[in-house]
PDB file of N, CA and C in Angstrom:
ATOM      1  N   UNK A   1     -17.419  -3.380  30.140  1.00  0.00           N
ATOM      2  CA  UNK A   1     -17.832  -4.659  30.668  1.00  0.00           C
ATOM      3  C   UNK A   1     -16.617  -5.445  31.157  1.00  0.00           C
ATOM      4  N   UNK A   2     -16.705  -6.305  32.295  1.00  0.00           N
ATOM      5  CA  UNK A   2     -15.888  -6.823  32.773  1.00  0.00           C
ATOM      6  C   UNK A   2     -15.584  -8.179  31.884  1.00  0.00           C
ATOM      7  N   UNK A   3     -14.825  -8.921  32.057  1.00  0.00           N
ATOM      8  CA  UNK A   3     -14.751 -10.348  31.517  1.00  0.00           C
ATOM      9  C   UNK A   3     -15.790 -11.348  31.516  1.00  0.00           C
ATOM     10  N   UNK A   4     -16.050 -11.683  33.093  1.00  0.00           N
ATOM     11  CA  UNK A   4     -17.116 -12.247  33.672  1.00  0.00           C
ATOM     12  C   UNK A   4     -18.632 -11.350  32.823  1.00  0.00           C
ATOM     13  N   UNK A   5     -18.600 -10.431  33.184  1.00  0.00           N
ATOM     14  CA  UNK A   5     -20.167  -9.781  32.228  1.00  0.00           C
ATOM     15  C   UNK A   5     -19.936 -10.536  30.864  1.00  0.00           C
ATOM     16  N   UNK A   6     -18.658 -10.281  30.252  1.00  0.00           N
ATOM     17  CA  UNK A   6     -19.164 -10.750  28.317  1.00  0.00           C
ATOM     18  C   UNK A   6     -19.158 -12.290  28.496  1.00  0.00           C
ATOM     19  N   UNK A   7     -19.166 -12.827  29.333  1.00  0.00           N
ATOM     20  CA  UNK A   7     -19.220 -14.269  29.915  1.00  0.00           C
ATOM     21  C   UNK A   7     -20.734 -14.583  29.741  1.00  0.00           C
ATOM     22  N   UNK A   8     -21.190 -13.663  30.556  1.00  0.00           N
ATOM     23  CA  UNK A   8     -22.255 -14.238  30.978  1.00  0.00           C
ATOM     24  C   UNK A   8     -23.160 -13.683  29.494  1.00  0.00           C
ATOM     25  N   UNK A   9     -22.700 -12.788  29.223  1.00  0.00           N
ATOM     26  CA  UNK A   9     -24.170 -11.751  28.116  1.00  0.00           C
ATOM     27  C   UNK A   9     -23.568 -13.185  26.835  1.00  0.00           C
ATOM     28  N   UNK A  10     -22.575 -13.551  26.600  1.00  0.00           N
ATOM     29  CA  UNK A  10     -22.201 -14.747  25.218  1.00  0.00           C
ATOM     30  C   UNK A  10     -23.274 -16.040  25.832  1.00  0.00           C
ATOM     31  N   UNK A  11     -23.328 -16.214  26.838  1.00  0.00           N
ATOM     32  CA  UNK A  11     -23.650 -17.667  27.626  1.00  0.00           C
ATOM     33  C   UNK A  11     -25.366 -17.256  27.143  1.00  0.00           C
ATOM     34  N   UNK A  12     -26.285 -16.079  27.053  1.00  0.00           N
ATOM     35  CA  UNK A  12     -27.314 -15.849  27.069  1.00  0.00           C
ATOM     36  C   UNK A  12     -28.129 -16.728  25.333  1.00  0.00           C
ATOM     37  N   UNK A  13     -29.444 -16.764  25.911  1.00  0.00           N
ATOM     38  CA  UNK A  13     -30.023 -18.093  24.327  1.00  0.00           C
ATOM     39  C   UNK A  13     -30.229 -17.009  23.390  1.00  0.00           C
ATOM     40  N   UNK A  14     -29.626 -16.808  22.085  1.00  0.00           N
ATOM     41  CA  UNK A  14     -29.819 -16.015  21.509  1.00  0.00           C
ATOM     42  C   UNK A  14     -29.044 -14.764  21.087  1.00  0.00           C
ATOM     43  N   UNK A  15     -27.737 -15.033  22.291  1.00  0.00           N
ATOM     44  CA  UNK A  15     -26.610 -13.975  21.690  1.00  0.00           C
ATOM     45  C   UNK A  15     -26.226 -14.304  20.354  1.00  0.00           C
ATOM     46  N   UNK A  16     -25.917 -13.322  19.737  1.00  0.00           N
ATOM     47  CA  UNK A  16     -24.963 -13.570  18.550  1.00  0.00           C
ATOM     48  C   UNK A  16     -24.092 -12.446  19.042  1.00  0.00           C
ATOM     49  N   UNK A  17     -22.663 -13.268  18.486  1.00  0.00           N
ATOM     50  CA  UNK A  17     -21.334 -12.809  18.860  1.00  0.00           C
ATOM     51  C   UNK A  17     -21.284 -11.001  17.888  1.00  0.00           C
ATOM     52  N   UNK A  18     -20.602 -10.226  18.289  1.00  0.00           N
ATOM     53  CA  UNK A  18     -20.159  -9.017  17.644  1.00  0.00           C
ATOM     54  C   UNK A  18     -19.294  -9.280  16.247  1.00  0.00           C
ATOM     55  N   UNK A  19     -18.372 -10.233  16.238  1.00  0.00           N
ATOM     56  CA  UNK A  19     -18.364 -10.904  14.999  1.00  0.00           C
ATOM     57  C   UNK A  19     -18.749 -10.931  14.072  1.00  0.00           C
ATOM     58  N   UNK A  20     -19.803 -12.013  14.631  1.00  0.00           N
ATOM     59  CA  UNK A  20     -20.313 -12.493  13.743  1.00  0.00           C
ATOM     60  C   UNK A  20     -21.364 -11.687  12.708  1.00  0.00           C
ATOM     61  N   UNK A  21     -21.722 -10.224  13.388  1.00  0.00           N
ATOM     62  CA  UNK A  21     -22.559  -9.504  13.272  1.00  0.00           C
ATOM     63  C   UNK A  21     -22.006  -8.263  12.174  1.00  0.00           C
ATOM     64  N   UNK A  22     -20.474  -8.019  12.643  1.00  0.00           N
ATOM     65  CA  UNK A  22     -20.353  -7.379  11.861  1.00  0.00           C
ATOM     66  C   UNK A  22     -19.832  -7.926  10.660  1.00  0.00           C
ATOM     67  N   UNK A  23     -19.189  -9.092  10.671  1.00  0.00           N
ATOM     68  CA  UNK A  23     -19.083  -9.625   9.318  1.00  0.00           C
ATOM     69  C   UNK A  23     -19.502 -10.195   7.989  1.00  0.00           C
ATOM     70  N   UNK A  24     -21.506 -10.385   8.601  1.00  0.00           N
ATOM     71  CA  UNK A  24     -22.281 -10.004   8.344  1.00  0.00           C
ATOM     72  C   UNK A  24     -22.820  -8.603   7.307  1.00  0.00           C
ATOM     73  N   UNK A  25     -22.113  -7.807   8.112  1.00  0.00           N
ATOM     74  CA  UNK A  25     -22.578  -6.571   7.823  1.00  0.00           C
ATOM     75  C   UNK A  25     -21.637  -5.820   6.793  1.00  0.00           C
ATOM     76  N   UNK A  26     -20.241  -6.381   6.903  1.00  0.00           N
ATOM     77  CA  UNK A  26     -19.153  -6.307   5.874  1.00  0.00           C
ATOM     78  C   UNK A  26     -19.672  -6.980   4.270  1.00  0.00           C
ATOM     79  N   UNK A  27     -20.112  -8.200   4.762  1.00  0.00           N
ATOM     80  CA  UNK A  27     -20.793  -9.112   3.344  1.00  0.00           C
ATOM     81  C   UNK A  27     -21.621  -8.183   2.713  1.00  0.00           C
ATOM     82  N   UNK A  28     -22.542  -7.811   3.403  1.00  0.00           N
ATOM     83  CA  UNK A  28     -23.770  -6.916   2.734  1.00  0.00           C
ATOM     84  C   UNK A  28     -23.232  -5.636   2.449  1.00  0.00           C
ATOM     85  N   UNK A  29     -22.307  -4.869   2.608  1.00  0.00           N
ATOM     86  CA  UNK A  29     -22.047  -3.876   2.273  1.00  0.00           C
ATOM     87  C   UNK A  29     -21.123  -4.022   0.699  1.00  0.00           C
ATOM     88  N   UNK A  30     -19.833  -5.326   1.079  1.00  0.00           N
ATOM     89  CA  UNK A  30     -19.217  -5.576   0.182  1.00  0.00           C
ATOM     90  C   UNK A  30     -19.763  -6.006  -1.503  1.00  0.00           C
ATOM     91  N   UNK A  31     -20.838  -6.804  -1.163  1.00  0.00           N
ATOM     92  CA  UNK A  31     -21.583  -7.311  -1.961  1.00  0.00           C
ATOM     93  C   UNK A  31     -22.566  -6.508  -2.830  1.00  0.00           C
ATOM     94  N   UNK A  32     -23.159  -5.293  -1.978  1.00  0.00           N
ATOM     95  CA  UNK A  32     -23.632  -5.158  -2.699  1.00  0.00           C
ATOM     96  C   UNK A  32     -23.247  -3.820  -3.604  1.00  0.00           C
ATOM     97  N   UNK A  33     -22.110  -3.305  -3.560  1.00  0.00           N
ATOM     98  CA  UNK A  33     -20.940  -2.765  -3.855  1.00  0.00           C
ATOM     99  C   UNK A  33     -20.311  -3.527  -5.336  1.00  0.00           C
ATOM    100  N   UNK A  34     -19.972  -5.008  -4.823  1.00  0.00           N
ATOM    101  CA  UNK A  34     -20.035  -5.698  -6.363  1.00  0.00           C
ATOM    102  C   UNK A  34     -20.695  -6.222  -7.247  1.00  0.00           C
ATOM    103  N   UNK A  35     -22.031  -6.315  -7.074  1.00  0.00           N
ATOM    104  CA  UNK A  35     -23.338  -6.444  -7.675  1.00  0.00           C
ATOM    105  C   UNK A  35     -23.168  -5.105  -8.804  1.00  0.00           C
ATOM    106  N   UNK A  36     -23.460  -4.073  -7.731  1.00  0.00           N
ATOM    107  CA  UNK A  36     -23.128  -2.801  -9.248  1.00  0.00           C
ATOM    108  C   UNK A  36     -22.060  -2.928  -9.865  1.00  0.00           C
ATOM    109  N   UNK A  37     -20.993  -3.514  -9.343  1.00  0.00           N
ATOM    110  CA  UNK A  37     -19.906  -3.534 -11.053  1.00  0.00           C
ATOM    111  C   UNK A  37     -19.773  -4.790 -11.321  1.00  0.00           C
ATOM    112  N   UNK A  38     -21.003  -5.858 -11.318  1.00  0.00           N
ATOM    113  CA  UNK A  38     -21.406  -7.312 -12.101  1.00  0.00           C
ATOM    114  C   UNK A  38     -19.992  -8.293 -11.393  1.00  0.00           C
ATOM    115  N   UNK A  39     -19.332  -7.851 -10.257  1.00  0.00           N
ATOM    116  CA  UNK A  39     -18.731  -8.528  -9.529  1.00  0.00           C
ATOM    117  C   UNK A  39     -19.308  -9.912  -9.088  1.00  0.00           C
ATOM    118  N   UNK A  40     -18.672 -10.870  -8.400  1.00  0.00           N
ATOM    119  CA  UNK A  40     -19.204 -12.260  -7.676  1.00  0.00           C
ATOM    120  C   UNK A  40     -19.112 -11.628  -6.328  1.00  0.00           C
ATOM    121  N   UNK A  41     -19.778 -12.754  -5.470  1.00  0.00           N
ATOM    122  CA  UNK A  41     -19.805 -12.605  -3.886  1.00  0.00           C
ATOM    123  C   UNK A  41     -18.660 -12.675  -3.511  1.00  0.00           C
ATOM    124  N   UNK A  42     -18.404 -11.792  -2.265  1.00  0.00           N
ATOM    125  CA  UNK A  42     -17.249 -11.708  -1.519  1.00  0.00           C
ATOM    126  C   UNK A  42     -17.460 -13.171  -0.500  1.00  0.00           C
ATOM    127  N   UNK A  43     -16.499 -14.212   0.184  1.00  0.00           N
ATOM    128  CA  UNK A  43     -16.624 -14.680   0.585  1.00  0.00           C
ATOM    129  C   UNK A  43     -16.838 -14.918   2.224  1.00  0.00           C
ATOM    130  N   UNK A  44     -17.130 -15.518   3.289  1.00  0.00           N
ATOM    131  CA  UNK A  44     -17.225 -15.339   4.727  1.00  0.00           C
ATOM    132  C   UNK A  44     -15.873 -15.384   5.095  1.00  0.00           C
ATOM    133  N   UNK A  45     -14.452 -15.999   4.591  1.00  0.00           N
ATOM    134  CA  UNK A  45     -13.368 -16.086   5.059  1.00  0.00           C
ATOM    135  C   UNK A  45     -12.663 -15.074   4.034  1.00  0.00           C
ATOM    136  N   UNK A  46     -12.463 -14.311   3.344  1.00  0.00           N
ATOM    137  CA  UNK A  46     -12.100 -12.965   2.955  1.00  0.00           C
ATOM    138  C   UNK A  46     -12.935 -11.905   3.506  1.00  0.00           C
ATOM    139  N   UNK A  47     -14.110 -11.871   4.002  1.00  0.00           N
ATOM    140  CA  UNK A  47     -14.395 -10.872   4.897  1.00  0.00           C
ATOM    141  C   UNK A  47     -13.815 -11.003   6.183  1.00  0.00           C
ATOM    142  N   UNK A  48     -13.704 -11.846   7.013  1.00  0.00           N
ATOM    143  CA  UNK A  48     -12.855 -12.367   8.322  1.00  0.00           C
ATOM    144  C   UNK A  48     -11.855 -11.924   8.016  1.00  0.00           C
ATOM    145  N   UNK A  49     -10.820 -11.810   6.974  1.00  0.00           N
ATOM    146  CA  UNK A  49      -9.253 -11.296   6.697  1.00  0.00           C
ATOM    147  C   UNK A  49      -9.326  -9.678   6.545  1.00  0.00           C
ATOM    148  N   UNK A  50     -10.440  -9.246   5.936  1.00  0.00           N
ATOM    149  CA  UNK A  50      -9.860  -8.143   6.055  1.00  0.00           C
ATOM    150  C   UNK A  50     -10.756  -7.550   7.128  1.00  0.00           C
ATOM    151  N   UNK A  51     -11.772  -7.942   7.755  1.00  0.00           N
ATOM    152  CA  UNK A  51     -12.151  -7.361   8.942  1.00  0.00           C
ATOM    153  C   UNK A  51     -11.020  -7.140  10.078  1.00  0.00           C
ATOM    154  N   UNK A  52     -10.525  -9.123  10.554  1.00  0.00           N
ATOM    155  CA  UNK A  52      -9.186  -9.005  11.675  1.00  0.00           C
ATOM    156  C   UNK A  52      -8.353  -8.099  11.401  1.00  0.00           C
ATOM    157  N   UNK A  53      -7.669  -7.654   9.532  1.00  0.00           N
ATOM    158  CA  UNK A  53      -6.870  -6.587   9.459  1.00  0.00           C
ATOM    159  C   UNK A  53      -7.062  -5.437  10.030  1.00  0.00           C
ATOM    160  N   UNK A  54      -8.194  -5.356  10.234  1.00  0.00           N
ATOM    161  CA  UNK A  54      -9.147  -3.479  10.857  1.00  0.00           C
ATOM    162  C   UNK A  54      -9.632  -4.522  12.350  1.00  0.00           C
ATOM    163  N   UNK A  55      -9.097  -4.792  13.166  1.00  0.00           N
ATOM    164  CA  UNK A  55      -9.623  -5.158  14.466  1.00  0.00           C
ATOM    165  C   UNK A  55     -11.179  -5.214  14.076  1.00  0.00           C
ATOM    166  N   UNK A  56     -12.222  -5.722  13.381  1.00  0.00           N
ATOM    167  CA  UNK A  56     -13.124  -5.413  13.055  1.00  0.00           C
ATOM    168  C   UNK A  56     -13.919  -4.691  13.219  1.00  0.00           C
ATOM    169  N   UNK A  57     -13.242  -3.348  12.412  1.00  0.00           N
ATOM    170  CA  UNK A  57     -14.107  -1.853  12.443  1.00  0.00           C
ATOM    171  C   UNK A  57     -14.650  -2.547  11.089  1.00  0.00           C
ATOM    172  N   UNK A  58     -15.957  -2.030  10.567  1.00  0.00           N
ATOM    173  CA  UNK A  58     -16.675  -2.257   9.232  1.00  0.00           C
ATOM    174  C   UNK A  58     -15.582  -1.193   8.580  1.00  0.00           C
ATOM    175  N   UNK A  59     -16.049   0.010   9.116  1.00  0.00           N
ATOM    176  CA  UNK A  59     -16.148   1.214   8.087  1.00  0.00           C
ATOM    177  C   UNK A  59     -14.387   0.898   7.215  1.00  0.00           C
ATOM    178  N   UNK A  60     -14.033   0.645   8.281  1.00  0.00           N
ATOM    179  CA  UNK A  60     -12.313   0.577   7.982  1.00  0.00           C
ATOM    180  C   UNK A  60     -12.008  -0.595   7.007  1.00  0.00           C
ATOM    181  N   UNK A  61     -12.717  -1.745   7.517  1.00  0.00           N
ATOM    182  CA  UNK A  61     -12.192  -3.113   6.399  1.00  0.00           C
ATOM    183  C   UNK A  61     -12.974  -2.723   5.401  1.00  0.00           C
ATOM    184  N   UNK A  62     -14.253  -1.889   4.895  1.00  0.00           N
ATOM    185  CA  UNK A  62     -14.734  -2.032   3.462  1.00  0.00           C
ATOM    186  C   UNK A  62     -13.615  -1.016   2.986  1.00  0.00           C
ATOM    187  N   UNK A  63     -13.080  -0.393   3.814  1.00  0.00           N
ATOM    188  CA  UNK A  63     -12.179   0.896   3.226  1.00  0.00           C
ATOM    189  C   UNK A  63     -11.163  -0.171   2.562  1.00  0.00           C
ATOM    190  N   UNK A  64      -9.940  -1.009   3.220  1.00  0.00           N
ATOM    191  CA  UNK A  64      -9.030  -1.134   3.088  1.00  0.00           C
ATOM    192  C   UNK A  64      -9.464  -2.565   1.858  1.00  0.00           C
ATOM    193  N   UNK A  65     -10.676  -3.272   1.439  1.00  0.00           N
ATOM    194  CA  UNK A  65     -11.128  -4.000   0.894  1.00  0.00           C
ATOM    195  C   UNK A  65     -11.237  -3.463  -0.816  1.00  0.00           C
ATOM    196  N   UNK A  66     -11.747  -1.842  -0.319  1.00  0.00           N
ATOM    197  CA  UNK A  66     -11.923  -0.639  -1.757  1.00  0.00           C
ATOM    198  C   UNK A  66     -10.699  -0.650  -2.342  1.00  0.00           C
ATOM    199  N   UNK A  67      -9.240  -0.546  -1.605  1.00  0.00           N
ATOM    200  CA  UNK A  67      -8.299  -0.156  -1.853  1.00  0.00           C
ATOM    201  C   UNK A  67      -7.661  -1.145  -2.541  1.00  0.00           C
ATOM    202  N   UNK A  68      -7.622  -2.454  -1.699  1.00  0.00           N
ATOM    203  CA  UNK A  68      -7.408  -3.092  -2.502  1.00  0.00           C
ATOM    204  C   UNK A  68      -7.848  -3.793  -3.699  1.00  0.00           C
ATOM    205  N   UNK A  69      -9.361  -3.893  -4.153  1.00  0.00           N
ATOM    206  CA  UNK A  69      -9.653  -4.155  -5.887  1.00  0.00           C
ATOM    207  C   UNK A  69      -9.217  -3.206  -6.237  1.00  0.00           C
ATOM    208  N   UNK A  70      -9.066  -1.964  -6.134  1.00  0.00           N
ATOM    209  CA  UNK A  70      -8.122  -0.810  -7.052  1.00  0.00           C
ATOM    210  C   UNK A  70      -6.870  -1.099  -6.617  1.00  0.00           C
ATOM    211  N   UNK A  71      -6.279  -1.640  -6.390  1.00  0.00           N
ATOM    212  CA  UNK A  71      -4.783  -1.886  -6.789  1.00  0.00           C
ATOM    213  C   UNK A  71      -4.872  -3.305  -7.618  1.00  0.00           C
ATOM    214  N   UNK A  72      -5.365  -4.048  -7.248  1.00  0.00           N
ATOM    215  CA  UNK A  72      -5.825  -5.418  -8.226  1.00  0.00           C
ATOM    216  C   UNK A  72      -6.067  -4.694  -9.755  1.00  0.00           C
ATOM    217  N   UNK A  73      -7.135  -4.020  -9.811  1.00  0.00           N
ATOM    218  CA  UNK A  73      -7.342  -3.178 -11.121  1.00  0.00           C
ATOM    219  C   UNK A  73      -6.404  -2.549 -12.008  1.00  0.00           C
ATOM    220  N   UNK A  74      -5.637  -1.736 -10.817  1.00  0.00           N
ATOM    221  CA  UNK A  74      -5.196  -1.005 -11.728  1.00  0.00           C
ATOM    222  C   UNK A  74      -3.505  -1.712 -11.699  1.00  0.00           C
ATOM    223  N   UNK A  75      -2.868  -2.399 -11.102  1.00  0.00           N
ATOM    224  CA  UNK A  75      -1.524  -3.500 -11.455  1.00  0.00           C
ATOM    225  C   UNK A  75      -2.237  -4.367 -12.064  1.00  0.00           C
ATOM    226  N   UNK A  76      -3.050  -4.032 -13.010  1.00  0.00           N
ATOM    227  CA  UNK A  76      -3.825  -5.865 -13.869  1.00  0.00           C
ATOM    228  C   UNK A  76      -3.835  -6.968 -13.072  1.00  0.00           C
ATOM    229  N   UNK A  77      -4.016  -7.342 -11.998  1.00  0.00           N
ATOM    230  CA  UNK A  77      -4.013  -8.335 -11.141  1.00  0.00           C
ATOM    231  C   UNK A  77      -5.477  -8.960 -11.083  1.00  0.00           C
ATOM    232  N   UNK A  78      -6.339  -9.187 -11.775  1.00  0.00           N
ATOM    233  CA  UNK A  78      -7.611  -9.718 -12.088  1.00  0.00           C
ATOM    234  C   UNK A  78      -8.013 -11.107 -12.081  1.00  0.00           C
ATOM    235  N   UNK A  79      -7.084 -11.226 -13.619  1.00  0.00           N
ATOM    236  CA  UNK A  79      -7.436 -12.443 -13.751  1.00  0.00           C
ATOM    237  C   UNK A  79      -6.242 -13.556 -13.781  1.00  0.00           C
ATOM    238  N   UNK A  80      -5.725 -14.729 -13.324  1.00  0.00           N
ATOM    239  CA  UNK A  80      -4.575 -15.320 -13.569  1.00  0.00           C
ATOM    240  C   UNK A  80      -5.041 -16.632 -14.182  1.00  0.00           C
ATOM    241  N   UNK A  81      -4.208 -17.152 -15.044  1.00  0.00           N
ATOM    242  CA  UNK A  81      -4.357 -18.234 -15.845  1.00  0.00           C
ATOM    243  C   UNK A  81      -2.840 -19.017 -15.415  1.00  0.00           C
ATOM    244  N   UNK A  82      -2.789 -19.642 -14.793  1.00  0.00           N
ATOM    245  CA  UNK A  82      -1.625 -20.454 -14.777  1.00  0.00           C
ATOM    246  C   UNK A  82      -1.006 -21.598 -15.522  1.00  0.00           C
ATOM    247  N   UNK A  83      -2.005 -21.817 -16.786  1.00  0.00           N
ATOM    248  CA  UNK A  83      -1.790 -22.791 -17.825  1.00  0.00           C
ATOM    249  C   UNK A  83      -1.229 -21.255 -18.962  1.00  0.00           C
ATOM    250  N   UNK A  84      -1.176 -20.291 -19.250  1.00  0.00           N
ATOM    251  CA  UNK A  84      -0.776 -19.117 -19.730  1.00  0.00           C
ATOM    252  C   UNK A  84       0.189 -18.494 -19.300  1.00  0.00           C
ATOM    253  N   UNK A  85       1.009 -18.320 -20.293  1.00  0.00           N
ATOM    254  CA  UNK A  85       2.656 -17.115 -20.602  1.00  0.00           C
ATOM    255  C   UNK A  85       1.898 -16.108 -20.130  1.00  0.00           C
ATOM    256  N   UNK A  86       2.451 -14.910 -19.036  1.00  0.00           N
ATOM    257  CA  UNK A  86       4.081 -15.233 -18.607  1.00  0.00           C
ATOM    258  C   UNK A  86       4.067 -16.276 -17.398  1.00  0.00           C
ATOM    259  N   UNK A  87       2.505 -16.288 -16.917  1.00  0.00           N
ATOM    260  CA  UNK A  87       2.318 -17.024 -15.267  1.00  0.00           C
ATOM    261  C   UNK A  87       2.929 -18.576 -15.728  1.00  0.00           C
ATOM    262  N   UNK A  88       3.113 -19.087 -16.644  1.00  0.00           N
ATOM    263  CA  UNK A  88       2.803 -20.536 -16.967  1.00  0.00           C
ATOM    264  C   UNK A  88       4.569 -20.539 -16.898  1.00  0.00           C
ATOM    265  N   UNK A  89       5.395 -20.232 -17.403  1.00  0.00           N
ATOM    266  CA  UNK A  89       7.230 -20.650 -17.237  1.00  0.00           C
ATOM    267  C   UNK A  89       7.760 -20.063 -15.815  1.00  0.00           C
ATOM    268  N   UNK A  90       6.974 -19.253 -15.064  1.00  0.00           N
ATOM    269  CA  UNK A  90       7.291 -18.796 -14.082  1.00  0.00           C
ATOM    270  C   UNK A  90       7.055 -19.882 -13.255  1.00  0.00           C
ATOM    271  N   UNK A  91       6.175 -20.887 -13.196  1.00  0.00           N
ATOM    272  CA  UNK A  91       5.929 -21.664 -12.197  1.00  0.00           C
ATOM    273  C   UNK A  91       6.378 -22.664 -12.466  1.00  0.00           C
ATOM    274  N   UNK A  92       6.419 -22.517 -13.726  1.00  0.00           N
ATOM    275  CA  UNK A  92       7.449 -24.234 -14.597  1.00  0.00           C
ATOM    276  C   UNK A  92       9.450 -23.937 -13.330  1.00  0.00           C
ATOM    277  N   UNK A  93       9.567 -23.167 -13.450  1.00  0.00           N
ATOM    278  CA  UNK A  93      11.044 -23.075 -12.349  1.00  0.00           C
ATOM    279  C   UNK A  93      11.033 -23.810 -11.277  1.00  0.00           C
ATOM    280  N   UNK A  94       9.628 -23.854 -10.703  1.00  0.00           N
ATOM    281  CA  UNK A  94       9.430 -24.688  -9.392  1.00  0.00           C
ATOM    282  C   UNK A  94      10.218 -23.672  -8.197  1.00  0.00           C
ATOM    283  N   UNK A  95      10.534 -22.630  -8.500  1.00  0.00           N
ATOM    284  CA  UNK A  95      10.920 -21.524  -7.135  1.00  0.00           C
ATOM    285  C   UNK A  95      10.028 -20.606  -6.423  1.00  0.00           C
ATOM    286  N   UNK A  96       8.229 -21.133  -6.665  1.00  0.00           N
ATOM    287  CA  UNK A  96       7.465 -20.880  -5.880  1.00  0.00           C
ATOM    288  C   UNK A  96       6.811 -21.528  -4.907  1.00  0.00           C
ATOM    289  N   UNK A  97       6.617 -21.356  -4.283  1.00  0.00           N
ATOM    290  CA  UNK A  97       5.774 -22.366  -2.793  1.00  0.00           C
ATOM    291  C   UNK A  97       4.327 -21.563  -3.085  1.00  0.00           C
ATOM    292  N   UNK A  98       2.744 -22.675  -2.946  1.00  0.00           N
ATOM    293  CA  UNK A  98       1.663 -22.181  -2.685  1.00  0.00           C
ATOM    294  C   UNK A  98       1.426 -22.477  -1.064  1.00  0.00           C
ATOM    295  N   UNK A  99       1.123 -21.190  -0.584  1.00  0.00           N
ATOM    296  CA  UNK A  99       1.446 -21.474   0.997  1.00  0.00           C
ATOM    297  C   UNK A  99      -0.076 -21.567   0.957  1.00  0.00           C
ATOM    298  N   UNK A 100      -0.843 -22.525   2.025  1.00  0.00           N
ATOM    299  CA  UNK A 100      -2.141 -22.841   2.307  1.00  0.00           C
ATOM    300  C   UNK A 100      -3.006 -21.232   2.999  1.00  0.00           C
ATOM    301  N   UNK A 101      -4.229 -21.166   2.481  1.00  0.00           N
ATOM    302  CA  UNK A 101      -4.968 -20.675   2.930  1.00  0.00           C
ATOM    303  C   UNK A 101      -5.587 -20.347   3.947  1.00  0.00           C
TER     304      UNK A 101
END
């Protein structure tokens, strides 16, 4: 398709963007993926991050999404308590920056 064509087919009542469709489709896959291991919902802006990471291929961002809760898992990276040793004197230094979301 030319430029002008995805112009005109977005301009139509009732398009929904490719996007939006597959990120969509990332949620429902992701989700229900963590439902069986009593996980919470994945969110619409952590599916957007790791979709853009995969130019938004599905198959690829649930891949690289898998990979990463198993590295979360298995480096104990789960749960953080920042009122709790060791996270709690590490941040008492003040030599971290929380960079915005």
């Amino acid at each position: 398709e030319t430029q002008r064509e995805q112009q005109l087919q977005c301009s139509q009542p009732g398009y929904i963007p490719h996007s939006y469709l597959r990120t969509k489709n990332f949620i429902e896959v992701v989700n229900r993926m963590r439902r069986r291991r009593s996980g919470g919902l994945v969110s619409w802006g952590t599916a957007v991050k790791f979709l853009a990471a995969r130019k938004f291929d599905v198959a690829r961002a649930v891949a690289l999404y898998e990979q990463h809760e198993a590295t979360r898992q298995r480096e104990g990276l789960v749960h953080f308590d920042p009122t709790q040793e060791p996270l709690k004197s590490e941040l008492d230094t003040g030599k971290f920056t929380i960079l915005p979301t």
